[in-house]
C-alpha atoms as a PDB file:
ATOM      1  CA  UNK A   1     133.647  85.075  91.452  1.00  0.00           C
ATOM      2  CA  UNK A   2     130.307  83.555  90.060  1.00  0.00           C
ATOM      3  CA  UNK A   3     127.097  85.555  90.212  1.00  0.00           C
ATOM      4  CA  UNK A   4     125.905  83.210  92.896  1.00  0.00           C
ATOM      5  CA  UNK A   5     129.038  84.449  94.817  1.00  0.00           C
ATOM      6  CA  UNK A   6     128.214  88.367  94.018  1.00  0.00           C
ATOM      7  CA  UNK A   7     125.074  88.006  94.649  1.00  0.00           C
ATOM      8  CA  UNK A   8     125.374  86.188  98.417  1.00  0.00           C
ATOM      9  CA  UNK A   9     128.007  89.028  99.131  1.00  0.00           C
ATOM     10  CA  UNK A  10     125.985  91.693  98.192  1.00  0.00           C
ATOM     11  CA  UNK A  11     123.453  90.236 100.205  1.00  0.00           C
ATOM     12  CA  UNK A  12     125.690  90.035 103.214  1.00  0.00           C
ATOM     13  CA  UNK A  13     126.882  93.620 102.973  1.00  0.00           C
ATOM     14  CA  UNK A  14     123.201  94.526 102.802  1.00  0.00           C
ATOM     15  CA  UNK A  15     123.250  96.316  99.373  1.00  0.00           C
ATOM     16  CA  UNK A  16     119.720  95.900  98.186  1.00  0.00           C
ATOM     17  CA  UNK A  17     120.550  97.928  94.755  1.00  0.00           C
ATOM     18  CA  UNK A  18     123.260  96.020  93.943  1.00  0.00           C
ATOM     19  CA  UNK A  19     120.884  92.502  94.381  1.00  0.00           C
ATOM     20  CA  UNK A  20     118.204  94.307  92.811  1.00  0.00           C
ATOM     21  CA  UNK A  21     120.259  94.702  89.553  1.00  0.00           C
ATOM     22  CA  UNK A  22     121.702  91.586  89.563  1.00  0.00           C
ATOM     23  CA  UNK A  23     117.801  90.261  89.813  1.00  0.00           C
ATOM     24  CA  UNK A  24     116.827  92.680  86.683  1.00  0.00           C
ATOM     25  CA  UNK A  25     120.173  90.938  84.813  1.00  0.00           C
ATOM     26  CA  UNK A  26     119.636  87.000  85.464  1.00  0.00           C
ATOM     27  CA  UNK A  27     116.248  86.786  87.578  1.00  0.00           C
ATOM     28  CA  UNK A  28     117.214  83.029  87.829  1.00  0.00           C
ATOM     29  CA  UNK A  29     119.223  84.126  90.929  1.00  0.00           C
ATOM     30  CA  UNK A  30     116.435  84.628  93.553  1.00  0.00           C
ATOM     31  CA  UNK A  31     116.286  80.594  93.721  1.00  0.00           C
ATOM     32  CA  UNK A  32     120.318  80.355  93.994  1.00  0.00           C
ATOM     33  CA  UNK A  33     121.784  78.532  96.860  1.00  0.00           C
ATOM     34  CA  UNK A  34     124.904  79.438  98.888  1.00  0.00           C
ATOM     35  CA  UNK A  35     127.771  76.779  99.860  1.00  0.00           C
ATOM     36  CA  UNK A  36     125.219  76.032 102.818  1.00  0.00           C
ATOM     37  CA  UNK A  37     122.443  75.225 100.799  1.00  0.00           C
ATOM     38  CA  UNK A  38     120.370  78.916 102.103  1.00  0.00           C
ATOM     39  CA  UNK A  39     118.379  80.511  99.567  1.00  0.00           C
ATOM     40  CA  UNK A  40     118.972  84.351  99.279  1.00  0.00           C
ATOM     41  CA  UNK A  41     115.711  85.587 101.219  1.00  0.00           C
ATOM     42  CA  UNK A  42     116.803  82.512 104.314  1.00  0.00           C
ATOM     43  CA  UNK A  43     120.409  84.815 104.185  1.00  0.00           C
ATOM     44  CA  UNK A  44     119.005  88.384 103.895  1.00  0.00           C
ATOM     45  CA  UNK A  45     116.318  87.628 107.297  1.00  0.00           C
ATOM     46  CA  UNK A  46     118.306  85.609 108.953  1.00  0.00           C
ATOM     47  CA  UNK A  47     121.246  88.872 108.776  1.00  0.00           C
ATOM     48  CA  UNK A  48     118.226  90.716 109.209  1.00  0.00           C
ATOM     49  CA  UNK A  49     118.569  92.583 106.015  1.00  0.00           C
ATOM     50  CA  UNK A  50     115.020  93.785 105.615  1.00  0.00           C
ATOM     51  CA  UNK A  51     115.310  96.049 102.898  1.00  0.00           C
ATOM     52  CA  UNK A  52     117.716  93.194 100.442  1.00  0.00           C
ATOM     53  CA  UNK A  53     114.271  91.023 101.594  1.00  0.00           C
ATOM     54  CA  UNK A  54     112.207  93.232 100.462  1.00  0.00           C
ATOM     55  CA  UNK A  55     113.710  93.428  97.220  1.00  0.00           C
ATOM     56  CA  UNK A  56     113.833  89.515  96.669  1.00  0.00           C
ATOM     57  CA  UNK A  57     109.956  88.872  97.473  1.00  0.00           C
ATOM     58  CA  UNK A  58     109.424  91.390  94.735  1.00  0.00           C
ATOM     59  CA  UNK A  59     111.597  89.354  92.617  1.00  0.00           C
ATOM     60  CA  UNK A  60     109.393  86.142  93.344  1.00  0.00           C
ATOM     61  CA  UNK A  61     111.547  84.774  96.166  1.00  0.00           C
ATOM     62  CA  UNK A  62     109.362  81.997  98.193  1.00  0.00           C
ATOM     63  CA  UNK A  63     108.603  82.806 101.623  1.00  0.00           C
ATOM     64  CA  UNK A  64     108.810  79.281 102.386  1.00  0.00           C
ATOM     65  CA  UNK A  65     112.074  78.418 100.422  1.00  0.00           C
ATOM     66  CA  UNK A  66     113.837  75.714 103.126  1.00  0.00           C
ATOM     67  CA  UNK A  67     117.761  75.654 103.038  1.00  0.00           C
ATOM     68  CA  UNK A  68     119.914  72.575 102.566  1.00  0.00           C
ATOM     69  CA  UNK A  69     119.076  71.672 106.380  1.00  0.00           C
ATOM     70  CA  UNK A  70     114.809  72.042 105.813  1.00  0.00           C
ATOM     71  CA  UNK A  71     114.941  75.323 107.427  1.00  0.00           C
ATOM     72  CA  UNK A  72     112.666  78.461 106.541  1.00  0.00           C
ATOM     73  CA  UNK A  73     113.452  81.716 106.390  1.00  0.00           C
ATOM     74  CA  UNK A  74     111.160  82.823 108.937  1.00  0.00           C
ATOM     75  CA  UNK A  75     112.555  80.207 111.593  1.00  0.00           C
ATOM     76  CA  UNK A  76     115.760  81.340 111.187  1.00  0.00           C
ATOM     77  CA  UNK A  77     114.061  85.065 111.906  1.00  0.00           C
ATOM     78  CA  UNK A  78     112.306  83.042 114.934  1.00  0.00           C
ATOM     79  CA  UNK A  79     116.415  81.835 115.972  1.00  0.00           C
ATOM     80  CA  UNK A  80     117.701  85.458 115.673  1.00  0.00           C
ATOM     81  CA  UNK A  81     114.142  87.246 117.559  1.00  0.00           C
ATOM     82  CA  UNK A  82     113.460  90.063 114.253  1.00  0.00           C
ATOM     83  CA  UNK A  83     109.709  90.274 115.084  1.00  0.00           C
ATOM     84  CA  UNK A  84     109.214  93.374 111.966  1.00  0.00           C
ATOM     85  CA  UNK A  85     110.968  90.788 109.692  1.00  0.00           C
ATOM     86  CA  UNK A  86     109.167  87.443 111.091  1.00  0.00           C
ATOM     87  CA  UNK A  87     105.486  89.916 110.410  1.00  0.00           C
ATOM     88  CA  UNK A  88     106.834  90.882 107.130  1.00  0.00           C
ATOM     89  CA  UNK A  89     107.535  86.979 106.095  1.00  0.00           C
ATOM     90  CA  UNK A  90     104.179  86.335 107.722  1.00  0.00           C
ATOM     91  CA  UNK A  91     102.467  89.442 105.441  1.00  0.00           C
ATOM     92  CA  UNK A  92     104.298  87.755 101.713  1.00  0.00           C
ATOM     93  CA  UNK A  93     102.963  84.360 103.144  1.00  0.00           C
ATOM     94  CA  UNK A  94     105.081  82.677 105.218  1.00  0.00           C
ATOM     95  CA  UNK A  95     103.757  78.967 106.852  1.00  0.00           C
ATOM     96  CA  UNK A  96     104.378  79.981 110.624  1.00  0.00           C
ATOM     97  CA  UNK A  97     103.464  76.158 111.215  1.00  0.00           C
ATOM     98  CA  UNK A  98     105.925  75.076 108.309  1.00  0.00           C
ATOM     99  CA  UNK A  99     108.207  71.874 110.125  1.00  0.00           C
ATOM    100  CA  UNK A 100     111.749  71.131 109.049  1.00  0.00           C
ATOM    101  CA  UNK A 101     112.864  67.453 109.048  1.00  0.00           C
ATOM    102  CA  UNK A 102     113.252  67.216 112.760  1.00  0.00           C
ATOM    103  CA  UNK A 103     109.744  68.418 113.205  1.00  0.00           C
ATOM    104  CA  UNK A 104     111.260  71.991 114.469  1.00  0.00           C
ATOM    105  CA  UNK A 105     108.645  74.806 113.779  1.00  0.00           C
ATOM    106  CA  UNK A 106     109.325  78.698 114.381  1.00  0.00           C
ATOM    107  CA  UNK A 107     107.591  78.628 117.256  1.00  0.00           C
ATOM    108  CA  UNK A 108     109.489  75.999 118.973  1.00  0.00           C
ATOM    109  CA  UNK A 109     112.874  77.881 117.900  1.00  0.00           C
ATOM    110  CA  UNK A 110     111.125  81.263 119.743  1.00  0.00           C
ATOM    111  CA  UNK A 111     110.341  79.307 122.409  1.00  0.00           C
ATOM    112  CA  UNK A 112     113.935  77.642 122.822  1.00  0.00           C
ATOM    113  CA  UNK A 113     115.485  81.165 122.686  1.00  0.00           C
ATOM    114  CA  UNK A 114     113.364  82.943 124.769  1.00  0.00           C
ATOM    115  CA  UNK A 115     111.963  85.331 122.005  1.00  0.00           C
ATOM    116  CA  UNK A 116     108.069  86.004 123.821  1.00  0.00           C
ATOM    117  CA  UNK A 117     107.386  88.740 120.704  1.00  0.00           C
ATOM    118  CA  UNK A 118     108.055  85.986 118.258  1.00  0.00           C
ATOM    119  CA  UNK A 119     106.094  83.602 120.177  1.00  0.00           C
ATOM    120  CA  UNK A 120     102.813  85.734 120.780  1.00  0.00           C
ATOM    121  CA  UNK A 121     103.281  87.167 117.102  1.00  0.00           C
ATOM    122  CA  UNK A 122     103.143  83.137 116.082  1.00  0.00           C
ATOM    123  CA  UNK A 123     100.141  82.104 118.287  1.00  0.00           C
ATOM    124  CA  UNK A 124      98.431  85.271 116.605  1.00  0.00           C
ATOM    125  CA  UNK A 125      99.273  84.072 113.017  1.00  0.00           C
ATOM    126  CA  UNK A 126      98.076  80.564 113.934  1.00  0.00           C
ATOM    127  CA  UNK A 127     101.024  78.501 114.931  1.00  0.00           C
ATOM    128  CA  UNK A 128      99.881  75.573 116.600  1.00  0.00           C
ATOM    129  CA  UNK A 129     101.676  75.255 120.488  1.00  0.00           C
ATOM    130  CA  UNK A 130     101.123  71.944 120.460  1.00  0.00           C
ATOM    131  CA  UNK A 131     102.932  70.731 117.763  1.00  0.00           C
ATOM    132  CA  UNK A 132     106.297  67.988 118.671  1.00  0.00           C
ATOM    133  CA  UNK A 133     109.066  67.750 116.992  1.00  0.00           C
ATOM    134  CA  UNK A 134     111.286  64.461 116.408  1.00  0.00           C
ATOM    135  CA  UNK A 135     111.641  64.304 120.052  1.00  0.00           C
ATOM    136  CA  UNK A 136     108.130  64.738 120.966  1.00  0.00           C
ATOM    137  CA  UNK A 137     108.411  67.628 122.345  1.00  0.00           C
ATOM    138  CA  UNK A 138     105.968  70.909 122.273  1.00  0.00           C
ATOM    139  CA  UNK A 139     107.283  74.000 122.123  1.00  0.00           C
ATOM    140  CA  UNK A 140     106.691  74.633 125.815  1.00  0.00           C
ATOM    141  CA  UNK A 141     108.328  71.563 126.935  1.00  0.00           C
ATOM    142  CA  UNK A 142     111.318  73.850 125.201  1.00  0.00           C
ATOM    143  CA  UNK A 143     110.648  76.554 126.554  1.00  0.00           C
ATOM    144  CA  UNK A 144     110.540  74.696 129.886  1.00  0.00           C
ATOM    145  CA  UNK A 145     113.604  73.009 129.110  1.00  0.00           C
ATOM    146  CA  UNK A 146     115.299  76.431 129.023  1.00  0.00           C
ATOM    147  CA  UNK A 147     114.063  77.086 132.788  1.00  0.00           C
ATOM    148  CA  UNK A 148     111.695  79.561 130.964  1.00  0.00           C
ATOM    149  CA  UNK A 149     108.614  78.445 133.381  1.00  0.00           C
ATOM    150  CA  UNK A 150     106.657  81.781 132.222  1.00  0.00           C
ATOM    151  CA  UNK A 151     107.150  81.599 128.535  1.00  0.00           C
ATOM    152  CA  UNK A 152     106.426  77.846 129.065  1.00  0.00           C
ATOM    153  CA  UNK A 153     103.184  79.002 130.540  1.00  0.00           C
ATOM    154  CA  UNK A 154     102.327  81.164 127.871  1.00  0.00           C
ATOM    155  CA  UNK A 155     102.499  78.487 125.606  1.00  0.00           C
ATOM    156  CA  UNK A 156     100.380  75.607 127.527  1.00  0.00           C
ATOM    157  CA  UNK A 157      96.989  78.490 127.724  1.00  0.00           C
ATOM    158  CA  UNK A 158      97.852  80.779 124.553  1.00  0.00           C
ATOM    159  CA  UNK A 159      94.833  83.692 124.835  1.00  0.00           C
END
């Protein structure tokens, strides 16, 4: 197994020492990539593995790093609904307006999975609602889309 490998599956087991020494050894590794094309801090919040995170951003991981399919790690955190993750991305500097190719933003992923916490804790750090995607849509037409009329609310008058 290479130290990509290791490294990935001591991500996925959550042992932040173990990535933390591999770091010290080669700190190359924090940009590595996974068969998927995910970058080790995408893995560790998307498994919500805050602590592994943690250990990454000190080893210069970028907040914004995308994965093979444009993603960022803090949409992925949007996807899954980790709002102390999604603040701690937003805290090292994470875009919460950042787009992937098909114009999909964090917010529109909260919205699509019915994650309000994400979504207000987005509109406070400045994500814009009415941003489309490919499709032209906002993320309340998602949100609508989803039969979630009061999220989709939310989102067309943001306080």
């Amino acid at each position: 197994m290479n130290a990509t490998d290791k490294l990935f599956q001591h991500i996925r087991a959550g042992e932040a020492a173990a990535v933390r020494e591999m770091l010290q050894v080669d700190p190359g590794l924090v940009e590595a990539r996974d068969a998927r094309g995910s970058t080790p801090l995408l893995l560790a919040t998307y498994l919500e593995q805050l602590e592994v995170a943690r250990v990454l951003m000190e080893a210069g991981a970028d907040p914004n790093g995308r994965d093979g399919a444009g993603n960022t790690p803090l949409m992925g955190v949007c996807f899954k609904g980790n709002a102390k993750i999604a603040r701690y991305l937003i805290e090292q500097g994470a875009d919460p307006s950042a787009t992937n190719p098909s114009g999909g933003t964090a917010l529109i992923f909260a919205a699509t999975f019915n994650r309000p916490e994400m979504v207000d804790l987005l509109l406070e750090s400045g994500a814009d609602p009415a941003t489309k995607d490919g499709n032209g849509l906002t993320a309340a037409d998602h949100a609508r889309n989803q039969g979630l009329t009061q999220l989709a609310d939310r989102l067309r008058r943001p306080a």
